[in-house]
PDB file of N, CA and C in Angstrom:
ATOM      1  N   UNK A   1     113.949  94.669 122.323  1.00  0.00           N
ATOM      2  CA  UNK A   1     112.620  94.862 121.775  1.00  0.00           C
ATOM      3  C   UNK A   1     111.816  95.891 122.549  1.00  0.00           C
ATOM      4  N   UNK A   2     112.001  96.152 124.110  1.00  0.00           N
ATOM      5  CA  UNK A   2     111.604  96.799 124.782  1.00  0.00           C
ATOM      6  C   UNK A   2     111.964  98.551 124.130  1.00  0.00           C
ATOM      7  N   UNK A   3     112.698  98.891 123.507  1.00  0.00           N
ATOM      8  CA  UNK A   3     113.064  99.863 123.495  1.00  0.00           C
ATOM      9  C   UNK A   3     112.107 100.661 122.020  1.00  0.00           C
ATOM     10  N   UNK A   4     111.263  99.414 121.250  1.00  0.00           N
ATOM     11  CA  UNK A   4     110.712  99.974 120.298  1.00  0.00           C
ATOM     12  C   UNK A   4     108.942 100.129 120.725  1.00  0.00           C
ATOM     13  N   UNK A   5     108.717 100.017 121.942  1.00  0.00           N
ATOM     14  CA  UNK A   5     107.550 100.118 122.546  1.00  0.00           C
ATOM     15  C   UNK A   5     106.754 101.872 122.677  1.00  0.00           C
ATOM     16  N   UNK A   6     106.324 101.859 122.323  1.00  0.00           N
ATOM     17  CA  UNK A   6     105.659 103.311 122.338  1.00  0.00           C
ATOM     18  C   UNK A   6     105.244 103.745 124.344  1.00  0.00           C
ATOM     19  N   UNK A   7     105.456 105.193 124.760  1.00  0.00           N
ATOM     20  CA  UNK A   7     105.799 105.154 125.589  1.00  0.00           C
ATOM     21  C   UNK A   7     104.283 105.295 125.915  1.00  0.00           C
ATOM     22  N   UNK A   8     103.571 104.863 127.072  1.00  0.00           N
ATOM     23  CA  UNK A   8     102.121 105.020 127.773  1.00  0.00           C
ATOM     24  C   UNK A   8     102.161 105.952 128.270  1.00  0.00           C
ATOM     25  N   UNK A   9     101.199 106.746 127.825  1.00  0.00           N
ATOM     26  CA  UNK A   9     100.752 108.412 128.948  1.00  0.00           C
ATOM     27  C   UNK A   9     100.612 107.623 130.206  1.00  0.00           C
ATOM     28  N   UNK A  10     100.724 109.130 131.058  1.00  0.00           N
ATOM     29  CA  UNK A  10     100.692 108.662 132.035  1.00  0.00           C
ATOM     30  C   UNK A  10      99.218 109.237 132.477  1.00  0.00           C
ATOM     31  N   UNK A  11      97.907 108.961 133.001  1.00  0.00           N
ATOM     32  CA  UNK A  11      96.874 109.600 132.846  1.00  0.00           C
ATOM     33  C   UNK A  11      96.569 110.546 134.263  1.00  0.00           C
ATOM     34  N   UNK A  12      97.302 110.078 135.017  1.00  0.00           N
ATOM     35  CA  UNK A  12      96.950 110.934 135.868  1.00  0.00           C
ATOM     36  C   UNK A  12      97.938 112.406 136.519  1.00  0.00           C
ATOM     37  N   UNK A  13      98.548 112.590 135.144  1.00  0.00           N
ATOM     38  CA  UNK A  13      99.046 113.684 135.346  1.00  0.00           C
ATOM     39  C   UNK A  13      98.356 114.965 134.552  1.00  0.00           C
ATOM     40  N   UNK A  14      98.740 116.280 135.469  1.00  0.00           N
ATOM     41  CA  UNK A  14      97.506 117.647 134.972  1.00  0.00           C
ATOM     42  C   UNK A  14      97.576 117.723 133.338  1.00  0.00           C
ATOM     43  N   UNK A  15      98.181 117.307 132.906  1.00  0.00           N
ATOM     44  CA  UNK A  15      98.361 117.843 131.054  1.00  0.00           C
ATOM     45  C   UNK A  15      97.332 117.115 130.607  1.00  0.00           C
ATOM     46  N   UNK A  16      96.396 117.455 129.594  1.00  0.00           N
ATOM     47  CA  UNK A  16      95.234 116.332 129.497  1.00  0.00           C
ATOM     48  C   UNK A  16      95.411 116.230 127.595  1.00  0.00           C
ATOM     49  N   UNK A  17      94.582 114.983 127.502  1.00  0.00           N
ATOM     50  CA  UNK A  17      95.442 114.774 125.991  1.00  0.00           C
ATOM     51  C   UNK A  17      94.080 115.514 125.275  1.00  0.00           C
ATOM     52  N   UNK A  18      95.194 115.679 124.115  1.00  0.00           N
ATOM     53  CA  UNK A  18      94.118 116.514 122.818  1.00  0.00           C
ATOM     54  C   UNK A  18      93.305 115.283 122.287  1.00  0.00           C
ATOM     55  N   UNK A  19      92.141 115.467 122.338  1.00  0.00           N
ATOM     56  CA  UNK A  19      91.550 114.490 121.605  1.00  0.00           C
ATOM     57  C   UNK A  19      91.272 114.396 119.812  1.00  0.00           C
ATOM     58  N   UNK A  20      91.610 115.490 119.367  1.00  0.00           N
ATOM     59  CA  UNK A  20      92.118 115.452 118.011  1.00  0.00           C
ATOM     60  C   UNK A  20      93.293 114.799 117.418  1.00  0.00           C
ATOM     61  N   UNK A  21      94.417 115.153 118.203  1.00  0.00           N
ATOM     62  CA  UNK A  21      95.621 114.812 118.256  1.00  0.00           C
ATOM     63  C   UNK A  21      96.079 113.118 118.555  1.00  0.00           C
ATOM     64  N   UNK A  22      95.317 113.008 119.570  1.00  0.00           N
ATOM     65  CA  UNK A  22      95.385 111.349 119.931  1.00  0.00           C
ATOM     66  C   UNK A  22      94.364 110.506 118.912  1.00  0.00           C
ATOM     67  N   UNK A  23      93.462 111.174 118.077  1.00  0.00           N
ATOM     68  CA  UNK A  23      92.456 110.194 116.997  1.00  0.00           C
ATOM     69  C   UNK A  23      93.514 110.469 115.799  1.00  0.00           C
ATOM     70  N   UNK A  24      94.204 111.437 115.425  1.00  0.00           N
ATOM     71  CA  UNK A  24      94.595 111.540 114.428  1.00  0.00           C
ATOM     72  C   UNK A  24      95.914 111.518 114.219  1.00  0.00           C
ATOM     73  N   UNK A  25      96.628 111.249 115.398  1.00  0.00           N
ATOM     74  CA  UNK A  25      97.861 111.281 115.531  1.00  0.00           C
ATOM     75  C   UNK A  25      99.046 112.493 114.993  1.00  0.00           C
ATOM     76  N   UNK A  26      98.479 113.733 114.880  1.00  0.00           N
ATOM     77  CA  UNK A  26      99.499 114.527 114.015  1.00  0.00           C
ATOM     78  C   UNK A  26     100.108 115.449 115.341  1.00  0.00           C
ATOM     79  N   UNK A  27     101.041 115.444 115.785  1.00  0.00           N
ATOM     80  CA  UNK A  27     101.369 116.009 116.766  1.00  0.00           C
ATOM     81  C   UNK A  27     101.460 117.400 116.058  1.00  0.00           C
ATOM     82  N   UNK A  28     101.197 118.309 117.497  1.00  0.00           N
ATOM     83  CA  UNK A  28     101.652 119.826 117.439  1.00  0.00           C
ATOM     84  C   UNK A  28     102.785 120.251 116.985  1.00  0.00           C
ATOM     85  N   UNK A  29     102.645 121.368 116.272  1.00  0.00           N
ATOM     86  CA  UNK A  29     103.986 122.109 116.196  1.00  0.00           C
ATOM     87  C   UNK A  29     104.296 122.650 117.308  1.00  0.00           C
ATOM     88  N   UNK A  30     106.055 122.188 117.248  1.00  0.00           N
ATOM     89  CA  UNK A  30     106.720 123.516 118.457  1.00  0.00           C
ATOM     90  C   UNK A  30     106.437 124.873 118.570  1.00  0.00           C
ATOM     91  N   UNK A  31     105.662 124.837 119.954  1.00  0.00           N
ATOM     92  CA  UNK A  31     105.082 126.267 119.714  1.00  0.00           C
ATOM     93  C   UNK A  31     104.088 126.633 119.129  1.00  0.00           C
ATOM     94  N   UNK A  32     103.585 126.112 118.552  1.00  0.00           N
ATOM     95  CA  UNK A  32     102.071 126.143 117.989  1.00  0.00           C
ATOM     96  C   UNK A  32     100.915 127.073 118.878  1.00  0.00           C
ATOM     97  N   UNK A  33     100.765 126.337 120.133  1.00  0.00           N
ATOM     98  CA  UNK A  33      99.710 126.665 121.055  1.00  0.00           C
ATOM     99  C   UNK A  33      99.929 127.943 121.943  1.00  0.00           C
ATOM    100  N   UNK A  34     101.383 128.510 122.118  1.00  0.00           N
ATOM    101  CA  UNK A  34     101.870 129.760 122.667  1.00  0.00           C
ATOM    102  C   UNK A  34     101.722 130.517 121.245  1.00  0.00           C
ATOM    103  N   UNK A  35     101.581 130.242 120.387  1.00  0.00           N
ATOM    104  CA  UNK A  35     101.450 131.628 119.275  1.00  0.00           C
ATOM    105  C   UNK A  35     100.572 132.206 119.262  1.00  0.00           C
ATOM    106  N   UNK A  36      99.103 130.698 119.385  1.00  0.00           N
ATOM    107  CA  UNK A  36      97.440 131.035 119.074  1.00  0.00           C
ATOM    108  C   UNK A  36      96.475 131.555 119.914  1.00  0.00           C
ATOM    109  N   UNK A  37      95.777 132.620 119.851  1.00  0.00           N
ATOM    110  CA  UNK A  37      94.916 132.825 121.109  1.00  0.00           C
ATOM    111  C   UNK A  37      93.409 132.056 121.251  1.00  0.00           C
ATOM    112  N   UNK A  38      93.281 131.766 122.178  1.00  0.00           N
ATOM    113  CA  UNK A  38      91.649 131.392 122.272  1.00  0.00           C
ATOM    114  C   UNK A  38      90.769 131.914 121.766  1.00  0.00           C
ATOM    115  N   UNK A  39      90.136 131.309 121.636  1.00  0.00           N
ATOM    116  CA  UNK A  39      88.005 131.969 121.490  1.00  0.00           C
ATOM    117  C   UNK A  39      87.858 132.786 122.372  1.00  0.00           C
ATOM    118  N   UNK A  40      88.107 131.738 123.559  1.00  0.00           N
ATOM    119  CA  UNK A  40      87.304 132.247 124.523  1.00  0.00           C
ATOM    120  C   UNK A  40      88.238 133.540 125.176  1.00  0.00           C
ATOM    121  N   UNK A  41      89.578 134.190 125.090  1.00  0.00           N
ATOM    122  CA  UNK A  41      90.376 135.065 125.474  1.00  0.00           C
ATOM    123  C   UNK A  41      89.515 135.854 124.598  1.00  0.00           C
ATOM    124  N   UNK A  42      89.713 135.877 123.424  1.00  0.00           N
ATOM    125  CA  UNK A  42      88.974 136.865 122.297  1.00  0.00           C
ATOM    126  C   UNK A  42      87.330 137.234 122.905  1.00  0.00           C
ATOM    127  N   UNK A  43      86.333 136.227 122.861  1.00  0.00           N
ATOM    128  CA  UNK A  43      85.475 136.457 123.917  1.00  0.00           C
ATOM    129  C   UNK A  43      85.487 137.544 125.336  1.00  0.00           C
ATOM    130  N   UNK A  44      86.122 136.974 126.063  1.00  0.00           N
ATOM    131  CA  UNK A  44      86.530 137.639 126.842  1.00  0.00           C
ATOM    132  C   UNK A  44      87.058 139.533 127.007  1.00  0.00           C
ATOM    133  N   UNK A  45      88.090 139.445 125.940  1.00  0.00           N
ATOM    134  CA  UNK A  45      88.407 140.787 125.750  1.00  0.00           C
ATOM    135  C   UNK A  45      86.959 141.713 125.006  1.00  0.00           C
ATOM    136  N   UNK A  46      86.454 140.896 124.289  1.00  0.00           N
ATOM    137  CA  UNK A  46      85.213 141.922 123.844  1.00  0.00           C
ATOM    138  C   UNK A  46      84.180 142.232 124.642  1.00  0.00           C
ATOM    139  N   UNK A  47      84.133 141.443 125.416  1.00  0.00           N
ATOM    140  CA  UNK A  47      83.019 141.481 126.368  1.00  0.00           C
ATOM    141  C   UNK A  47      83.468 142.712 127.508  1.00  0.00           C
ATOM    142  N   UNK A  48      84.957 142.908 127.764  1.00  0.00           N
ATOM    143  CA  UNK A  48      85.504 144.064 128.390  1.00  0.00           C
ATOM    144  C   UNK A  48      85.247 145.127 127.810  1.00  0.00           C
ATOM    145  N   UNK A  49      85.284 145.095 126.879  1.00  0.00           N
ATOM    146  CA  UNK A  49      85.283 146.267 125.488  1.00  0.00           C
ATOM    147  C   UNK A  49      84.308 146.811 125.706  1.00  0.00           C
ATOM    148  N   UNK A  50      83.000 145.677 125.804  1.00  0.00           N
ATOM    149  CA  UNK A  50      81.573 146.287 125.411  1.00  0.00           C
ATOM    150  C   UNK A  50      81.342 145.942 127.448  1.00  0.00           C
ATOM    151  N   UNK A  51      80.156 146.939 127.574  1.00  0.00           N
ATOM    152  CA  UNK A  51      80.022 146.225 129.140  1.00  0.00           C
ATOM    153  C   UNK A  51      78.225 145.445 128.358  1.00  0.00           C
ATOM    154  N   UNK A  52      78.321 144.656 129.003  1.00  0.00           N
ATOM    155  CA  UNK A  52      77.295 143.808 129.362  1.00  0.00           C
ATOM    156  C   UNK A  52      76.844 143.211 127.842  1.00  0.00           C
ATOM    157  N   UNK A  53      78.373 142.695 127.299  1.00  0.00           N
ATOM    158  CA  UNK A  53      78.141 142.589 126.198  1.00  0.00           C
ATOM    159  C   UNK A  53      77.016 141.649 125.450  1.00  0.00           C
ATOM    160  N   UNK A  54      76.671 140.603 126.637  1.00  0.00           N
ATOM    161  CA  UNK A  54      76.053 139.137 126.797  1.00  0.00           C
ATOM    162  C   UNK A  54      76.944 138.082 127.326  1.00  0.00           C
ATOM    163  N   UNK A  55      78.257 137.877 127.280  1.00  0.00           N
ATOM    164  CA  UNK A  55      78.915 136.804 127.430  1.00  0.00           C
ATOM    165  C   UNK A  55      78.884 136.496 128.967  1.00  0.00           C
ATOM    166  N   UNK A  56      78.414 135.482 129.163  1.00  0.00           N
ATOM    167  CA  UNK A  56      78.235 135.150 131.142  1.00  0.00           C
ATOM    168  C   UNK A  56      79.247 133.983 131.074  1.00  0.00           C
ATOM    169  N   UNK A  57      79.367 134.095 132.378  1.00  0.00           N
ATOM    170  CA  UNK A  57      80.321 132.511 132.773  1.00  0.00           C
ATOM    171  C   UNK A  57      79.249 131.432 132.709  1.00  0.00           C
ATOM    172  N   UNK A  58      77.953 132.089 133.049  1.00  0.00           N
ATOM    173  CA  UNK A  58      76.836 131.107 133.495  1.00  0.00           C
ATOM    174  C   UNK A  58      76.735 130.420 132.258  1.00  0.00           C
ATOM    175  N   UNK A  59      76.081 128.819 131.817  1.00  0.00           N
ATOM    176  CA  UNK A  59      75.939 128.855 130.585  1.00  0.00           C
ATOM    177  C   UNK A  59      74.276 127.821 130.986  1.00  0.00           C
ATOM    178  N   UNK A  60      73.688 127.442 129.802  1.00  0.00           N
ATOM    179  CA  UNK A  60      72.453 127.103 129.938  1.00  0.00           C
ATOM    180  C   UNK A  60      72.749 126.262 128.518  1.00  0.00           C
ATOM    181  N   UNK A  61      71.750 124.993 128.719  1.00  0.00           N
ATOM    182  CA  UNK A  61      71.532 124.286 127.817  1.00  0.00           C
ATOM    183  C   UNK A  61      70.570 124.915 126.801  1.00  0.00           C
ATOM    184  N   UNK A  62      70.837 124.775 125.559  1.00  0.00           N
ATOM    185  CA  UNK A  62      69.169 125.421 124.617  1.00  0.00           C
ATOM    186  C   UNK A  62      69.038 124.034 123.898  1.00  0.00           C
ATOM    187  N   UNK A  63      67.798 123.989 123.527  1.00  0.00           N
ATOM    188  CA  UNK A  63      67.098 122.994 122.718  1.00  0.00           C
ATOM    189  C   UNK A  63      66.053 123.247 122.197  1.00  0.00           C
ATOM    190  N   UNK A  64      66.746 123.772 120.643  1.00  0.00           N
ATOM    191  CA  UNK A  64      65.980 123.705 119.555  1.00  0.00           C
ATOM    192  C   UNK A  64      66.724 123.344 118.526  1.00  0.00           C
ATOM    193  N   UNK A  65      66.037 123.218 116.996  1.00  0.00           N
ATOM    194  CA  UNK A  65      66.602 122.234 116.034  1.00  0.00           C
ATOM    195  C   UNK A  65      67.383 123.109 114.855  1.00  0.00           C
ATOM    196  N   UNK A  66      68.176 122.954 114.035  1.00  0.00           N
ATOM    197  CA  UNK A  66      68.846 122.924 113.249  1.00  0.00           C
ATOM    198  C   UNK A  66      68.936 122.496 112.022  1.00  0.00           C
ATOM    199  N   UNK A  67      69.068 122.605 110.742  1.00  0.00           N
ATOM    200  CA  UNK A  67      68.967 121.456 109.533  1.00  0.00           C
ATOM    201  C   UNK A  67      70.300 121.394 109.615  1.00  0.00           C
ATOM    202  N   UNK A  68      70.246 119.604 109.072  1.00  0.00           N
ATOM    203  CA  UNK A  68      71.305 118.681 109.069  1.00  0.00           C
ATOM    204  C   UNK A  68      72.170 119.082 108.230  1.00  0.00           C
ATOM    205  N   UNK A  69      72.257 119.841 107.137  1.00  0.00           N
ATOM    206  CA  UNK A  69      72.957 120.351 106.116  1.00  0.00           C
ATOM    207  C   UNK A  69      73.931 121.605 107.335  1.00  0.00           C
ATOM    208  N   UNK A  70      73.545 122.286 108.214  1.00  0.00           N
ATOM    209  CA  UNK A  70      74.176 123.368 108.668  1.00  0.00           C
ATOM    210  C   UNK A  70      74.621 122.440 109.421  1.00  0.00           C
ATOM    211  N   UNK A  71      74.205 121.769 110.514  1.00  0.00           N
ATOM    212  CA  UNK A  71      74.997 121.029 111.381  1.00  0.00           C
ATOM    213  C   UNK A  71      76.135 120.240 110.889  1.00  0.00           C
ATOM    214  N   UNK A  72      75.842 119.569 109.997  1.00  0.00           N
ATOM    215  CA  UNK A  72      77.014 118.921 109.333  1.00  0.00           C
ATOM    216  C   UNK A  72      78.738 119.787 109.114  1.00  0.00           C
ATOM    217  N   UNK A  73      77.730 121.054 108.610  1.00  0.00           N
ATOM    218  CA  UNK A  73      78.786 122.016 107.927  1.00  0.00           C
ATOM    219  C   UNK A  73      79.615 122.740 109.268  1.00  0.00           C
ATOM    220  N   UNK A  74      78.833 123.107 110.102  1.00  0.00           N
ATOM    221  CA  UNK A  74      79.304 123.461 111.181  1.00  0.00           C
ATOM    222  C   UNK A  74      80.149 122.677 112.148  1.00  0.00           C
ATOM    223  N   UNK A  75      80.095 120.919 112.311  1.00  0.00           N
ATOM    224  CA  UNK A  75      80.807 120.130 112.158  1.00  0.00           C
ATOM    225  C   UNK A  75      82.055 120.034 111.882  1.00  0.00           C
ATOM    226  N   UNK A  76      82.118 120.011 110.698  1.00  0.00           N
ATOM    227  CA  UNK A  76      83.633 120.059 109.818  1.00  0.00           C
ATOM    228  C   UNK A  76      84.154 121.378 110.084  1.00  0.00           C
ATOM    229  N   UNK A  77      83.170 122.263 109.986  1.00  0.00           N
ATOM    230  CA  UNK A  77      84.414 124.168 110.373  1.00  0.00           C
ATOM    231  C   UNK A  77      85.053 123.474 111.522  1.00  0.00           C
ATOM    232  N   UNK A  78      84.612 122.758 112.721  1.00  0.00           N
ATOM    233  CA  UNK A  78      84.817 122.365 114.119  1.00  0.00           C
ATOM    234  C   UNK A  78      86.305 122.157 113.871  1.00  0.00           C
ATOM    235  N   UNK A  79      86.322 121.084 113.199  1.00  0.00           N
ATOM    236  CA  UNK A  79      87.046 119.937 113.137  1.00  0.00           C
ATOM    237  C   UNK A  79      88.460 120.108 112.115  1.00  0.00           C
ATOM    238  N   UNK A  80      87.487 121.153 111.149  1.00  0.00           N
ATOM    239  CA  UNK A  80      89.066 121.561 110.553  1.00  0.00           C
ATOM    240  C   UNK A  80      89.880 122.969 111.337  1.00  0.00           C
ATOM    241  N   UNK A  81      89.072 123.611 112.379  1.00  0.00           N
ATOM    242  CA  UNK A  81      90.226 124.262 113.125  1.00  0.00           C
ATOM    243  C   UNK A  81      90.596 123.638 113.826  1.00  0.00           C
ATOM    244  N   UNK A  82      90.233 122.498 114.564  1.00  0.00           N
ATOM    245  CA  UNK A  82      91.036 121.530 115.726  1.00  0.00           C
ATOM    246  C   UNK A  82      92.747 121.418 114.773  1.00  0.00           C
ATOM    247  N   UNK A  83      92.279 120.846 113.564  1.00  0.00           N
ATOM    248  CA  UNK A  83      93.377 120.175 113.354  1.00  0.00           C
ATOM    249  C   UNK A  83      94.487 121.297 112.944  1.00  0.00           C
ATOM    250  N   UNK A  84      93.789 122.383 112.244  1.00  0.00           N
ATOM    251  CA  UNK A  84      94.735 123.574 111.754  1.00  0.00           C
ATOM    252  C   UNK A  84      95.720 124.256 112.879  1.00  0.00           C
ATOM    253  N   UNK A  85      95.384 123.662 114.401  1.00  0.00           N
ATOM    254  CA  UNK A  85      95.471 124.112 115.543  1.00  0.00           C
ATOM    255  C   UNK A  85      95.049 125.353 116.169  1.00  0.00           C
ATOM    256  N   UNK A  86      93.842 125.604 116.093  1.00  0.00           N
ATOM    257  CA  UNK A  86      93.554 127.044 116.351  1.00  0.00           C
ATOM    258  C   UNK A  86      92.975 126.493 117.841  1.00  0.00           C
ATOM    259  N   UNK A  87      93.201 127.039 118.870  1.00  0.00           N
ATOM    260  CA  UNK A  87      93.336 126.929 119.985  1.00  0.00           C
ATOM    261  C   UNK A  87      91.515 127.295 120.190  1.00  0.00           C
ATOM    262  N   UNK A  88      90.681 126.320 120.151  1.00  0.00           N
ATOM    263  CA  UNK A  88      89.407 126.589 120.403  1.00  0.00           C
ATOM    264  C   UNK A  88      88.962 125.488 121.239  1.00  0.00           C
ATOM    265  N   UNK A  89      88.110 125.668 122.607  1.00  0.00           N
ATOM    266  CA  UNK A  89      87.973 125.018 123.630  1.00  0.00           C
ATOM    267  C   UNK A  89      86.961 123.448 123.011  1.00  0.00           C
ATOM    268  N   UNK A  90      85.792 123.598 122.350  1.00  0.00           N
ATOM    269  CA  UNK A  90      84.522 122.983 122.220  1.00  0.00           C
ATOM    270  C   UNK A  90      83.717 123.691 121.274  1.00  0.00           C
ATOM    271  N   UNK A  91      82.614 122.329 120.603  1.00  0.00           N
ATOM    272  CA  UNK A  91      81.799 123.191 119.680  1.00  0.00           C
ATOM    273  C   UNK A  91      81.065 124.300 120.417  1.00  0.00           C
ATOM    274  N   UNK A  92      80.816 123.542 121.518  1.00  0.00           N
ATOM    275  CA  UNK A  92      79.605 125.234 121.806  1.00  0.00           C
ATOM    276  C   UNK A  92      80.512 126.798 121.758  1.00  0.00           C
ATOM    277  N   UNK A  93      81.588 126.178 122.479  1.00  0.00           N
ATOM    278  CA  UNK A  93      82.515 128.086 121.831  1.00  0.00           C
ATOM    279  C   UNK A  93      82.601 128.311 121.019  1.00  0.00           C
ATOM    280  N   UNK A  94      82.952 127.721 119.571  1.00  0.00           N
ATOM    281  CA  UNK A  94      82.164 127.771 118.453  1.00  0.00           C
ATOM    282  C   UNK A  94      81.169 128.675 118.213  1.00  0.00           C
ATOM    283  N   UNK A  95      79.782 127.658 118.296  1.00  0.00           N
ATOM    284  CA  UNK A  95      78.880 128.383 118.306  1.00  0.00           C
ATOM    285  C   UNK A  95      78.479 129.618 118.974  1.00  0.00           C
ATOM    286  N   UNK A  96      79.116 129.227 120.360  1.00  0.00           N
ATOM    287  CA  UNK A  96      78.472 131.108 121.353  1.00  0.00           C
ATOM    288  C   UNK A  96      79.391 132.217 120.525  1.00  0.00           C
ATOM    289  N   UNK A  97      80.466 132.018 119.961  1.00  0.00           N
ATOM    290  CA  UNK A  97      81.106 133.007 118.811  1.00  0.00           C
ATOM    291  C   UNK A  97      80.811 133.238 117.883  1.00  0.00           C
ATOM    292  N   UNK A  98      79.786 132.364 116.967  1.00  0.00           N
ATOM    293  CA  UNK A  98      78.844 132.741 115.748  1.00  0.00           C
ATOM    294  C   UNK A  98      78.015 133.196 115.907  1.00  0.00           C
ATOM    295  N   UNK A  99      77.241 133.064 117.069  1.00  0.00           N
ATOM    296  CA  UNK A  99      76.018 133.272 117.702  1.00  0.00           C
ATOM    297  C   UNK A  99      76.182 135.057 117.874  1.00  0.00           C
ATOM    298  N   UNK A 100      76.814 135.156 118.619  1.00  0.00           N
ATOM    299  CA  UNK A 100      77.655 136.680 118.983  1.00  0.00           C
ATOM    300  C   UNK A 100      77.472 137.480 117.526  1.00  0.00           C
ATOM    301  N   UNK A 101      78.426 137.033 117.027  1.00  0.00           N
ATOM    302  CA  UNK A 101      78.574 137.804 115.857  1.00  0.00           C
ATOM    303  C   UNK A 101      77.587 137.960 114.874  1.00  0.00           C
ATOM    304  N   UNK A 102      76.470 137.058 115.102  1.00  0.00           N
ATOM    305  CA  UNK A 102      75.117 137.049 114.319  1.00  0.00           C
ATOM    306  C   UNK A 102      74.513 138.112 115.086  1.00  0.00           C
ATOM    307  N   UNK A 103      74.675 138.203 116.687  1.00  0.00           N
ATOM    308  CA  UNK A 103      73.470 139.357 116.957  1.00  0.00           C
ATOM    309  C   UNK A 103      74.165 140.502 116.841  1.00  0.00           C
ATOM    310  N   UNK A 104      75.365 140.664 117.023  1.00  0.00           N
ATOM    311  CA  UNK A 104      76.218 141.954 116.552  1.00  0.00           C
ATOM    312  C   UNK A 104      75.399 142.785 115.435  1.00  0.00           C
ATOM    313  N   UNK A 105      75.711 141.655 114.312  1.00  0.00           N
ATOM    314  CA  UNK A 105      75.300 142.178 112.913  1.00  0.00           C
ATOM    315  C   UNK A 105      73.666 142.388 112.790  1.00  0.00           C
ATOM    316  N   UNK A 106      72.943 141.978 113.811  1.00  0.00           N
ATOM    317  CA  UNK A 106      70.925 142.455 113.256  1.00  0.00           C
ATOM    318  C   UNK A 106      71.466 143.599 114.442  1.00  0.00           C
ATOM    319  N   UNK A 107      72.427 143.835 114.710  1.00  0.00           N
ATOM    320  CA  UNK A 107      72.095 145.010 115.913  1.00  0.00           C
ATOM    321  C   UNK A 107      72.441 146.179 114.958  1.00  0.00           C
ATOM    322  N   UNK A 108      72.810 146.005 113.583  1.00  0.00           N
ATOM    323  CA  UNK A 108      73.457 147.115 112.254  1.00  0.00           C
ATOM    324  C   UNK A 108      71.572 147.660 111.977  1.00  0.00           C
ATOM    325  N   UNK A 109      71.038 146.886 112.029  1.00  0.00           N
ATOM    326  CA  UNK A 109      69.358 147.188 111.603  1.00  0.00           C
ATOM    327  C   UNK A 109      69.392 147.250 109.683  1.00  0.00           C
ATOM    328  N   UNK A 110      68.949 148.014 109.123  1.00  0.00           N
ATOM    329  CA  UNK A 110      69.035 147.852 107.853  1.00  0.00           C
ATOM    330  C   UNK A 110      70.368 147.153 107.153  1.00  0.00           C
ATOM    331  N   UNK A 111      71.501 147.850 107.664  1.00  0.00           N
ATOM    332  CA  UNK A 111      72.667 146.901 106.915  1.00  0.00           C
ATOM    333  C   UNK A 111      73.043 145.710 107.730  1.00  0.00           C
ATOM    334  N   UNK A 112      72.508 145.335 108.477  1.00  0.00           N
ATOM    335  CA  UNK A 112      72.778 143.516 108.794  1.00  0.00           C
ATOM    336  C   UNK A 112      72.117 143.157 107.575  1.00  0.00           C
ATOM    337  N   UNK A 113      73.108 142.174 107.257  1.00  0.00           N
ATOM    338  CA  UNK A 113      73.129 140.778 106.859  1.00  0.00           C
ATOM    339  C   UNK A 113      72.192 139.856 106.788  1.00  0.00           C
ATOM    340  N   UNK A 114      72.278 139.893 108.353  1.00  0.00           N
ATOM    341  CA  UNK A 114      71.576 138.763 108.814  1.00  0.00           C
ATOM    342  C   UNK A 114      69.689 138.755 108.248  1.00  0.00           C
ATOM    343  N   UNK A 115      69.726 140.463 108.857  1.00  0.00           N
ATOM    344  CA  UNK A 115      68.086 140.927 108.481  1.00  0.00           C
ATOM    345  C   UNK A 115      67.598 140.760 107.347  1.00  0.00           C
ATOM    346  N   UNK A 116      68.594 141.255 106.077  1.00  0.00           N
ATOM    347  CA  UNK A 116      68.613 140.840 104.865  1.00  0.00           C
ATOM    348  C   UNK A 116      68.676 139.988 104.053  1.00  0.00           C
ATOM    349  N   UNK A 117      68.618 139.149 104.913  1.00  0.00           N
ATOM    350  CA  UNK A 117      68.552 137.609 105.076  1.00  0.00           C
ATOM    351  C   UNK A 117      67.350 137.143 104.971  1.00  0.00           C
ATOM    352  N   UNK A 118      66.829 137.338 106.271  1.00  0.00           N
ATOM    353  CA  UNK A 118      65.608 137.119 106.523  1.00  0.00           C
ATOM    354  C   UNK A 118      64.294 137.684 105.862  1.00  0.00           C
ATOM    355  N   UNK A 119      64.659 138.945 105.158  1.00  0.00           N
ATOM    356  CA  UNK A 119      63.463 139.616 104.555  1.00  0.00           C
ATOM    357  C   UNK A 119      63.315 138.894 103.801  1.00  0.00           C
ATOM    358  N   UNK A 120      64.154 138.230 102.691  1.00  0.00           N
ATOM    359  CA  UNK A 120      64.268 137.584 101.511  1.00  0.00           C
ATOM    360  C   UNK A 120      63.333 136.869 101.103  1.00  0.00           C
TER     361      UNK A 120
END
């Protein structure tokens, strides 16, 4: 009977568990995680690209509000790349990568998006 026992992590070894993976049980593909690059590598390389692009190691809490309709939605984007396996650290990398790419685009001036957005 012993042999149909599921085996116990061991917790104090360096590999740390996916917490997607352990709520949802769908293990990785072989190789999965050596195919995919990070956020934060991608981050990283642009920020080489550009000098002083904004991206700091430093990080800072912000607190201000959001509607529940975007948070929600932003939520689930989270949650359906966890599971798709796209190698992304946390929501806030997430966000500091939308965030990015939002000031990218008002930095276009008339053809942002974003501005055109806002005139509306």
């Amino acid at each position: 009977m012993a042999a149909d026992r599921k085996e116990t992590p061991d917790f104090f070894e360096d590999k740390s568990l996916d917490p997607v993976e352990t709520a949802t049980g769908y293990p990785k593909k072989p190789g999965q995680s050596a195919s995919k690059r990070s956020f934060a590598s991608e981050i990283d390389k642009s920020s080489s690209a550009k000098p002083n692009a904004g991206y700091s190691a430093q990080k800072k809490k912000a607190g201000f509000y959001i509607s529940a309709d975007i948070l929600e939605r932003f939520t689930h984007k989270f949650y359906e790349l966890k599971l798709a396996g796209v190698a992304i650290e946390n929501k806030s990398t997430l966000l500091e990568l939308a965030l990015a790419f939002a000031l990218d685009d008002m930095d276009k001036g008339t053809e942002s998006r974003v501005l055109q957005r806002l005139n509306t």
